[in-house]
N, C-alpha and C. Protein backbone atom coordinates (compact mmCIF):
# COMPACT_ATOMS: atom_id res chain seq x y z
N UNK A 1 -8.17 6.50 13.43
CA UNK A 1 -9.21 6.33 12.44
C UNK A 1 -8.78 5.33 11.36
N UNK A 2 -7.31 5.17 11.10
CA UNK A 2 -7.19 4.64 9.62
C UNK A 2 -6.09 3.71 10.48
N UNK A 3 -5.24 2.91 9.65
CA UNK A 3 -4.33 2.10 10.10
C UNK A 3 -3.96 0.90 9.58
N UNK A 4 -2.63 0.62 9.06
CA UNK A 4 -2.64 -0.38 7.64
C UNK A 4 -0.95 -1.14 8.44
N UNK A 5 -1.29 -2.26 8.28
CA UNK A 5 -0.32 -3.54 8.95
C UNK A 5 -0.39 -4.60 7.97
N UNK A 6 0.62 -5.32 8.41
CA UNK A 6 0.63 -6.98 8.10
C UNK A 6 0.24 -7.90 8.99
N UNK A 7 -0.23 -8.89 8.69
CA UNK A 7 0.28 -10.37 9.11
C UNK A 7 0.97 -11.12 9.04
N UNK A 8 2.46 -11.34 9.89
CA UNK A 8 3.28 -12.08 9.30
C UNK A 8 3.19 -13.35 9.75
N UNK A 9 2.86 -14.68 9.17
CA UNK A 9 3.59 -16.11 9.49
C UNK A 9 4.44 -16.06 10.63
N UNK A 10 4.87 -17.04 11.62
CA UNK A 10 5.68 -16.92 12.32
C UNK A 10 6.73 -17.64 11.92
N UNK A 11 6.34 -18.82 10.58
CA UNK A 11 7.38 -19.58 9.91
C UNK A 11 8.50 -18.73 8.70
N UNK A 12 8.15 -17.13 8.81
CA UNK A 12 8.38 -16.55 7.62
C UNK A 12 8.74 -15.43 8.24
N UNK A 13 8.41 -15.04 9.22
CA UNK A 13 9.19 -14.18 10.56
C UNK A 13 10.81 -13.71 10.29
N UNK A 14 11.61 -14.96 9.85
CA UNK A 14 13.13 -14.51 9.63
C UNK A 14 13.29 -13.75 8.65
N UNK A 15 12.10 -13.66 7.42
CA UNK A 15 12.45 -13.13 5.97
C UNK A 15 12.08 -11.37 5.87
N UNK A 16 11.80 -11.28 6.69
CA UNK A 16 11.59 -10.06 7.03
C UNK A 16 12.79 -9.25 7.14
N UNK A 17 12.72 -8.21 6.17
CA UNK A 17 14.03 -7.03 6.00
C UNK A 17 13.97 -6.12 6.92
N UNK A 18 12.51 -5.48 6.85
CA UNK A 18 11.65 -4.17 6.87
C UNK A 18 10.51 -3.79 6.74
N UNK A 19 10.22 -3.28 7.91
CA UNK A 19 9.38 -2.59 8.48
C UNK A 19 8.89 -1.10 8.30
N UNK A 20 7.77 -0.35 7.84
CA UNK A 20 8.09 1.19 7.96
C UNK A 20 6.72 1.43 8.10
N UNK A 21 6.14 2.25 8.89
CA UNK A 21 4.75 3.00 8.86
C UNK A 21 5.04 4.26 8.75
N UNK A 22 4.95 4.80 7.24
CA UNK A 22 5.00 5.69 6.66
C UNK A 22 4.04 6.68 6.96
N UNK A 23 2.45 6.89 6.90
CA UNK A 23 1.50 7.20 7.89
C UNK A 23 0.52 6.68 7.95
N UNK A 24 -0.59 7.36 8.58
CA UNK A 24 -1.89 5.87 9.39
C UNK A 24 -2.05 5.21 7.68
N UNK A 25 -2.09 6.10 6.42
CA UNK A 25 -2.52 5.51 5.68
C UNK A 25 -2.06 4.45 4.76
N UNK A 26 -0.47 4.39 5.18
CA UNK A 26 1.06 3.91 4.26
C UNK A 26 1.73 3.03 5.03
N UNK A 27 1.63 1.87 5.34
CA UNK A 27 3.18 1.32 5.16
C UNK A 27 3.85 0.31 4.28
N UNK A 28 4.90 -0.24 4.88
CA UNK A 28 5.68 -1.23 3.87
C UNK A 28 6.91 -2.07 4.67
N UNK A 29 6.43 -3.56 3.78
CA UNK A 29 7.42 -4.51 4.28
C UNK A 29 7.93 -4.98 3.52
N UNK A 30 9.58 -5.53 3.73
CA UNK A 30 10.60 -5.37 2.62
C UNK A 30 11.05 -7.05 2.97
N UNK A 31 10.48 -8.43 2.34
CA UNK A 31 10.73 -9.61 2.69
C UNK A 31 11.78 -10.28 1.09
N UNK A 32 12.50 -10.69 2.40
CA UNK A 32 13.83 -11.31 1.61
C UNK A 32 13.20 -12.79 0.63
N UNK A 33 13.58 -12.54 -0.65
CA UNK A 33 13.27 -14.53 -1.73
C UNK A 33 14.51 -14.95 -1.34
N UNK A 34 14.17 -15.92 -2.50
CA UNK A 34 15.32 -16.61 -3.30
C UNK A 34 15.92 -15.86 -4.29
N UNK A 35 15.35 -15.75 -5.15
CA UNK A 35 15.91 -14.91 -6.29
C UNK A 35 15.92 -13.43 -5.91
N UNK A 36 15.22 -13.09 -6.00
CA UNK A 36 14.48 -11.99 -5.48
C UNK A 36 13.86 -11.02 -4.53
N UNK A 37 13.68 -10.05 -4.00
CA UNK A 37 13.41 -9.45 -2.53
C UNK A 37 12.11 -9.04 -3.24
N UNK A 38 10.97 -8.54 -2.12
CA UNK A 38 9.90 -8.45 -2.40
C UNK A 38 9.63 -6.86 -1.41
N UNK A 39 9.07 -5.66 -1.84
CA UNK A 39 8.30 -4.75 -0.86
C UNK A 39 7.31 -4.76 -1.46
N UNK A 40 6.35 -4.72 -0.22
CA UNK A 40 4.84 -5.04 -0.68
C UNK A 40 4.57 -3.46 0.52
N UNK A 41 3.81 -3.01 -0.14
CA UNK A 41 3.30 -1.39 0.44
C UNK A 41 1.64 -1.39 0.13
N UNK A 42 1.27 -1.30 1.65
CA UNK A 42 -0.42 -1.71 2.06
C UNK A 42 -0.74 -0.20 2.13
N UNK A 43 -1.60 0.37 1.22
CA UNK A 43 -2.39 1.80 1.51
C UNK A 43 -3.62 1.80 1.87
N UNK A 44 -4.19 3.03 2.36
CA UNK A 44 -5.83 3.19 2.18
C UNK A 44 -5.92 5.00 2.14
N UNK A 45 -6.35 4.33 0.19
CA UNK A 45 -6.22 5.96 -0.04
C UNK A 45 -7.43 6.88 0.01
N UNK A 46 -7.38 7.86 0.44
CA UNK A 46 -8.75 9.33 0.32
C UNK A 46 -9.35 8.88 -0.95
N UNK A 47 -10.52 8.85 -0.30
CA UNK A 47 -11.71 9.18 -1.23
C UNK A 47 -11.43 10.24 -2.33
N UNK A 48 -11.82 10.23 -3.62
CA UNK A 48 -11.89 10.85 -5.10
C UNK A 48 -12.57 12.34 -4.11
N UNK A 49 -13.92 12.56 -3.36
CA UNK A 49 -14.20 13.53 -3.32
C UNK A 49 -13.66 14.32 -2.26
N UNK A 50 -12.71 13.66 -1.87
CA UNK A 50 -11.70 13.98 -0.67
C UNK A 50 -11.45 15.12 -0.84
N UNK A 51 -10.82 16.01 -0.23
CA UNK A 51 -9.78 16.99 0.04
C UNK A 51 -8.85 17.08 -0.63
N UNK A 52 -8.08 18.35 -1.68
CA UNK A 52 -7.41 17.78 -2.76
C UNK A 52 -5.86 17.90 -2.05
N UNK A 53 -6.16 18.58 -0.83
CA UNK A 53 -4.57 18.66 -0.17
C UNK A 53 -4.34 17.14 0.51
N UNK A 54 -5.33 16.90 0.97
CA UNK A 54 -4.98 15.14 1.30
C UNK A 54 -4.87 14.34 0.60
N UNK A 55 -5.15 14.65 -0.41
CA UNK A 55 -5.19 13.56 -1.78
C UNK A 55 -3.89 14.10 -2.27
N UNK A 56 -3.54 14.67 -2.46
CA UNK A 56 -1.95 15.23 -3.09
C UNK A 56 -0.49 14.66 -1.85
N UNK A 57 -0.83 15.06 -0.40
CA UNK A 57 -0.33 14.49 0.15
C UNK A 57 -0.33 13.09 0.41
N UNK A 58 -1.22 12.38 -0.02
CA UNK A 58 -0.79 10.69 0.30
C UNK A 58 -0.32 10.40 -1.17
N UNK A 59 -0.65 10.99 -2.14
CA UNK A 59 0.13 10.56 -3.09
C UNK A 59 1.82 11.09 -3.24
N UNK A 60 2.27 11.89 -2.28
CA UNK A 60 3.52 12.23 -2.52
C UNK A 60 4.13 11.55 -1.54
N UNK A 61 3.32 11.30 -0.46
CA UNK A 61 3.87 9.81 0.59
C UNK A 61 4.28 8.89 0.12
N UNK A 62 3.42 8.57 -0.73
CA UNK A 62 3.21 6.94 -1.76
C UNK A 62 4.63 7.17 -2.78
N UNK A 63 4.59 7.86 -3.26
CA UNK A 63 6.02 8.25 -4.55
C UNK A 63 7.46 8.64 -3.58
N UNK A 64 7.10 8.49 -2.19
CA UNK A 64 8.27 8.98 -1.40
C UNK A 64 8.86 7.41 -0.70
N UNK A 65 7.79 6.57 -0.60
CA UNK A 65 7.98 5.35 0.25
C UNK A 65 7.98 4.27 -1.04
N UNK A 66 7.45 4.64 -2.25
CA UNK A 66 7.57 3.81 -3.31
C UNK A 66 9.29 3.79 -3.59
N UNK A 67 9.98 4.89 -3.48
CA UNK A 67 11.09 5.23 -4.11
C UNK A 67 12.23 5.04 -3.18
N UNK A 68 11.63 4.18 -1.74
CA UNK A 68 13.06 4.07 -1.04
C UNK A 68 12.79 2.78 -0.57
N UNK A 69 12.05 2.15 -1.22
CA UNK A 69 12.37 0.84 -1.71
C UNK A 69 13.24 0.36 -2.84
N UNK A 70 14.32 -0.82 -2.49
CA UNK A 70 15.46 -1.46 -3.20
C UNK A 70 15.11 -1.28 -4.90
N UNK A 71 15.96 -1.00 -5.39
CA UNK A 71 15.69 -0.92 -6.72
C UNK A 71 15.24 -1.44 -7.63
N UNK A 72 15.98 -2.84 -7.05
CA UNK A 72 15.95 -4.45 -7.97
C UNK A 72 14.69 -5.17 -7.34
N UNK A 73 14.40 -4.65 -5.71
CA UNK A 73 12.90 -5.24 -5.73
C UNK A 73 11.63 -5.40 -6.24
N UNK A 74 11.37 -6.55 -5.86
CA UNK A 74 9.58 -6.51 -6.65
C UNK A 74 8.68 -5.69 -5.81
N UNK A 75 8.09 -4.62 -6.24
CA UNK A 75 7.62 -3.58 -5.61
C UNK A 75 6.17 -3.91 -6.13
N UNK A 76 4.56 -4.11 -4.85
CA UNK A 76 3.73 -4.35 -5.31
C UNK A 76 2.68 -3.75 -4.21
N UNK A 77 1.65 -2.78 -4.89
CA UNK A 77 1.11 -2.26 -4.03
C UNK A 77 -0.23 -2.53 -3.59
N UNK A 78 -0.58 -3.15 -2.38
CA UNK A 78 -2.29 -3.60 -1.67
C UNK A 78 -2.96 -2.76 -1.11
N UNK A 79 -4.05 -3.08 -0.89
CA UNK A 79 -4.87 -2.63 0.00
C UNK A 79 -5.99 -1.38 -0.24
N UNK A 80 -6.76 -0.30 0.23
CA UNK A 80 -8.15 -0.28 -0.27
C UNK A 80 -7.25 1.06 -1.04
N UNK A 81 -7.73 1.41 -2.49
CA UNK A 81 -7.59 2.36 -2.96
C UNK A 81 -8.78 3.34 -3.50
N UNK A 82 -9.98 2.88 -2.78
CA UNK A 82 -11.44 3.68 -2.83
C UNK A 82 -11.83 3.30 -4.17
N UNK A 83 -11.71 2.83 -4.80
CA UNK A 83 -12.62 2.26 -5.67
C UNK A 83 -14.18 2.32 -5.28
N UNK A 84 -14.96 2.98 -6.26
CA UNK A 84 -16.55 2.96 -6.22
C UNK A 84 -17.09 2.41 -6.89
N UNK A 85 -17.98 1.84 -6.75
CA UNK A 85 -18.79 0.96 -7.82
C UNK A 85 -20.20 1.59 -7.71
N UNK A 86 -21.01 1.51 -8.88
CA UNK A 86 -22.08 2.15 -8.75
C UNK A 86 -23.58 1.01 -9.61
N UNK A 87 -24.64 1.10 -8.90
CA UNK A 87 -25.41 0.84 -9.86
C UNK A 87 -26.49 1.84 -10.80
N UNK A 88 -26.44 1.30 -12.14
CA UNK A 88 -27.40 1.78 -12.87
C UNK A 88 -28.09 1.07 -13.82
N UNK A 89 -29.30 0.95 -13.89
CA UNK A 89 -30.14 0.57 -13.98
C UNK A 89 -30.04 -0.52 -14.15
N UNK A 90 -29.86 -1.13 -12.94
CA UNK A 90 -29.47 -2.77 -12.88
C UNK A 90 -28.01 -3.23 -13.43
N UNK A 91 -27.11 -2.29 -14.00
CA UNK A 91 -25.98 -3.32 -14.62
C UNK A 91 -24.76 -2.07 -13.50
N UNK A 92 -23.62 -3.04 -13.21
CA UNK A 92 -23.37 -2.76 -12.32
C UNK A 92 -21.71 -1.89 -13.34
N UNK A 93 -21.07 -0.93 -13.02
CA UNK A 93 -19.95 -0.32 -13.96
C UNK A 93 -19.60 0.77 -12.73
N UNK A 94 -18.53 1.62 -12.36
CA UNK A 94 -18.00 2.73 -12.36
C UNK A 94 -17.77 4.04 -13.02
C-alpha cells in the first residue's frame, strides 16, 4: 500500500553510505559531501484522523531512525507528511 525510495543519479551512485527501509512508511539515505555527510529520511506519515496507535508508532520509528543517523550529519526530512488544506469561503488556510 505505502512505499518510500530514492532516486539515485548514477553519476552520484559512489556517494552513497546508506541505505535503510525502516518501514513501508520510513526510510533513509546516508550520502557522503565534501564538508559534510548528508541523511535525508523520506516519510509518508498517517493521517491526523488516523489511528492513534499508528500515529504513535511511526512517530517512534521516525525518533528511532532519526537518532541512528551520524551525529555531525545534516539530517533533513522529505516527503508527504499529510498536510490538509481546506477551503473556506473561497480563501484557501488549514
Amino acid at each position: 500500500m505505502f512505499g518510500r525510495g530514492f532516486t539515485v543519479n548514477k553519476r552520484i551512485k559512489h556517494l552513497i553510505t546508506d541505505f535503510k527501509a525502516k518501514t513501508p512508511r520510513i526510510c533513509k539515505i546516508c550520502v557522503r559531501g565534501l564538508f559534510l555527510n548528508s541523511s535525508l529520511i523520506c516519510v509518508h506519515a498517517p493521517i491526523e484522523e488516523g489511528d492513534d496507535d499508528e500515529k504513535d508508532n511511526f512517530y517512534e520509528d521516525l525518533d528511532q531512525i532519526y537518532e541512528e543517523c551520524p551525529q555531525r550529519d545534516i539530517k533533513i526530512i522529505i516527503g508527504d507528511r499529510n498536510a490538509k488544506m481546506r477551503c473556506k469561503n473561497n480563501h484557501w488556510g488549514s
